[in-house]
C-alpha atoms as a PDB file:
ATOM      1  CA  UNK A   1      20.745 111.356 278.158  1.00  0.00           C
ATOM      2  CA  UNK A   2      22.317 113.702 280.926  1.00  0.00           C
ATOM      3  CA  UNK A   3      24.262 116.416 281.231  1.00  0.00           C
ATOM      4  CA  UNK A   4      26.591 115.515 283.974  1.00  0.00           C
ATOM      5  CA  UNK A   5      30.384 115.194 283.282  1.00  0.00           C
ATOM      6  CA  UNK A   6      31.739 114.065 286.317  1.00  0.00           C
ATOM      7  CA  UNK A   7      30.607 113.950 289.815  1.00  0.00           C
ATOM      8  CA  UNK A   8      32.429 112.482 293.123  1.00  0.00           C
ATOM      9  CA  UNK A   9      30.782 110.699 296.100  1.00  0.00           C
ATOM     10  CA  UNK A  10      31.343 107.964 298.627  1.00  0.00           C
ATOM     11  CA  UNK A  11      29.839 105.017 299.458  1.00  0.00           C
ATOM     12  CA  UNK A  12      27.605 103.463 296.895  1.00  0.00           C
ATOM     13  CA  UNK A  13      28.215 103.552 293.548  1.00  0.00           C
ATOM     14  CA  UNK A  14      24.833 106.545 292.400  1.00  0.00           C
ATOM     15  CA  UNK A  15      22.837 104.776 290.184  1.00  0.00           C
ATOM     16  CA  UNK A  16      23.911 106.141 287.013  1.00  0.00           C
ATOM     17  CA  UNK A  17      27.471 105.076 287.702  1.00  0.00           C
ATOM     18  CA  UNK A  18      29.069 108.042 286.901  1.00  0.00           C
ATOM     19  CA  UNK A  19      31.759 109.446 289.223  1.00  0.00           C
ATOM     20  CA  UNK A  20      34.896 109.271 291.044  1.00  0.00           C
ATOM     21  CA  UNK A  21      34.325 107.105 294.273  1.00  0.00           C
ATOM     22  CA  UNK A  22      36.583 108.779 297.111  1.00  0.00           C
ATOM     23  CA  UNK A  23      37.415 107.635 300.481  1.00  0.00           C
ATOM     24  CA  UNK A  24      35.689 109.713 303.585  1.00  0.00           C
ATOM     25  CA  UNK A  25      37.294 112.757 304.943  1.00  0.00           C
ATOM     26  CA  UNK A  26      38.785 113.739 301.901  1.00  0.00           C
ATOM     27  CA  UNK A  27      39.844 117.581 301.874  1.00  0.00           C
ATOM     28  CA  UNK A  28      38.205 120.261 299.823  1.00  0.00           C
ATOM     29  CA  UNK A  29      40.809 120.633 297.195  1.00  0.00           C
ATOM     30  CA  UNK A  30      40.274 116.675 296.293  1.00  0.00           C
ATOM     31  CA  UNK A  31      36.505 116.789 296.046  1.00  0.00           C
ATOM     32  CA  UNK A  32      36.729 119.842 293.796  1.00  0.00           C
ATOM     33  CA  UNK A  33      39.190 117.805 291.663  1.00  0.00           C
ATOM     34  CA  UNK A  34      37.733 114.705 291.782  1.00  0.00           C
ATOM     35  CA  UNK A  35      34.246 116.274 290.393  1.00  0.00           C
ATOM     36  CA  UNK A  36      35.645 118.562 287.756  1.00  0.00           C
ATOM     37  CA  UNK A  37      35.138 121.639 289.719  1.00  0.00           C
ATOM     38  CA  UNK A  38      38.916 122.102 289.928  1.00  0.00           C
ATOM     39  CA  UNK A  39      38.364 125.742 287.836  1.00  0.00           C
ATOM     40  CA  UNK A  40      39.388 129.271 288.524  1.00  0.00           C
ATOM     41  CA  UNK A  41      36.991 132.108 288.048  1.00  0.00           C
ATOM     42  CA  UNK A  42      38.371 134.901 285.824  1.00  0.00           C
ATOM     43  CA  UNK A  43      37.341 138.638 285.495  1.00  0.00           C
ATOM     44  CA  UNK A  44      37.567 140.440 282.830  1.00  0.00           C
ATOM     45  CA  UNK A  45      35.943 144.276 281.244  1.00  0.00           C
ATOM     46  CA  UNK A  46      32.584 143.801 279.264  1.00  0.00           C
ATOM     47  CA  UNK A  47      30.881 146.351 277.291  1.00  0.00           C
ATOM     48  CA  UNK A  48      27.048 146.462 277.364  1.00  0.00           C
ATOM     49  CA  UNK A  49      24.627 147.437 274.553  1.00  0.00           C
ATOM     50  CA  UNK A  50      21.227 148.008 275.601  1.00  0.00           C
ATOM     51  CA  UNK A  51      18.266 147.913 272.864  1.00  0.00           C
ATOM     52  CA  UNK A  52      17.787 151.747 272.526  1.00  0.00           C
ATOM     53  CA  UNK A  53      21.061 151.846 270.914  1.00  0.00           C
ATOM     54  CA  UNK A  54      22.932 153.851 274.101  1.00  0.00           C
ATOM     55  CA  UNK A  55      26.306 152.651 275.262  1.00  0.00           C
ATOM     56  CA  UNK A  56      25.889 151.574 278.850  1.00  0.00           C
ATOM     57  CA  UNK A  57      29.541 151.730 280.176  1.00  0.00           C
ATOM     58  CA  UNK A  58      30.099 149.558 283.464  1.00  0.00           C
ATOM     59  CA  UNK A  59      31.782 151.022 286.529  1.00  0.00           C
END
């Protein structure tokens, strides 16, 4: 079993023959795409708890 849910490369097919085969040269933006990497990091307020039972309040 494996954990990988999509991958690009070029050339030979890897040997698991998973993955979007792209041409050389290909920008960036289409390698993300192509190997599922095509997300957006998001930021957002968190509240901590540590064990002692005191609020720890980030900056």
């Amino acid at each position: 079993m494996h954990l990988v849910e999509s991958i690009a490369y070029v050339g030979q097919t890897p040997w698991h023959g998973l993955g979007n085969e792209l041409s050389r040269r290909q920008p960036l933006e289409i390698w993300a795409q192509q190997a599922g990497m095509h997300w957006q990091i998001e930021a957002g307020d968190v509240l901590y708890i540590a064990q002692d039972s005191h609020l720890v309040i980030p900056p």
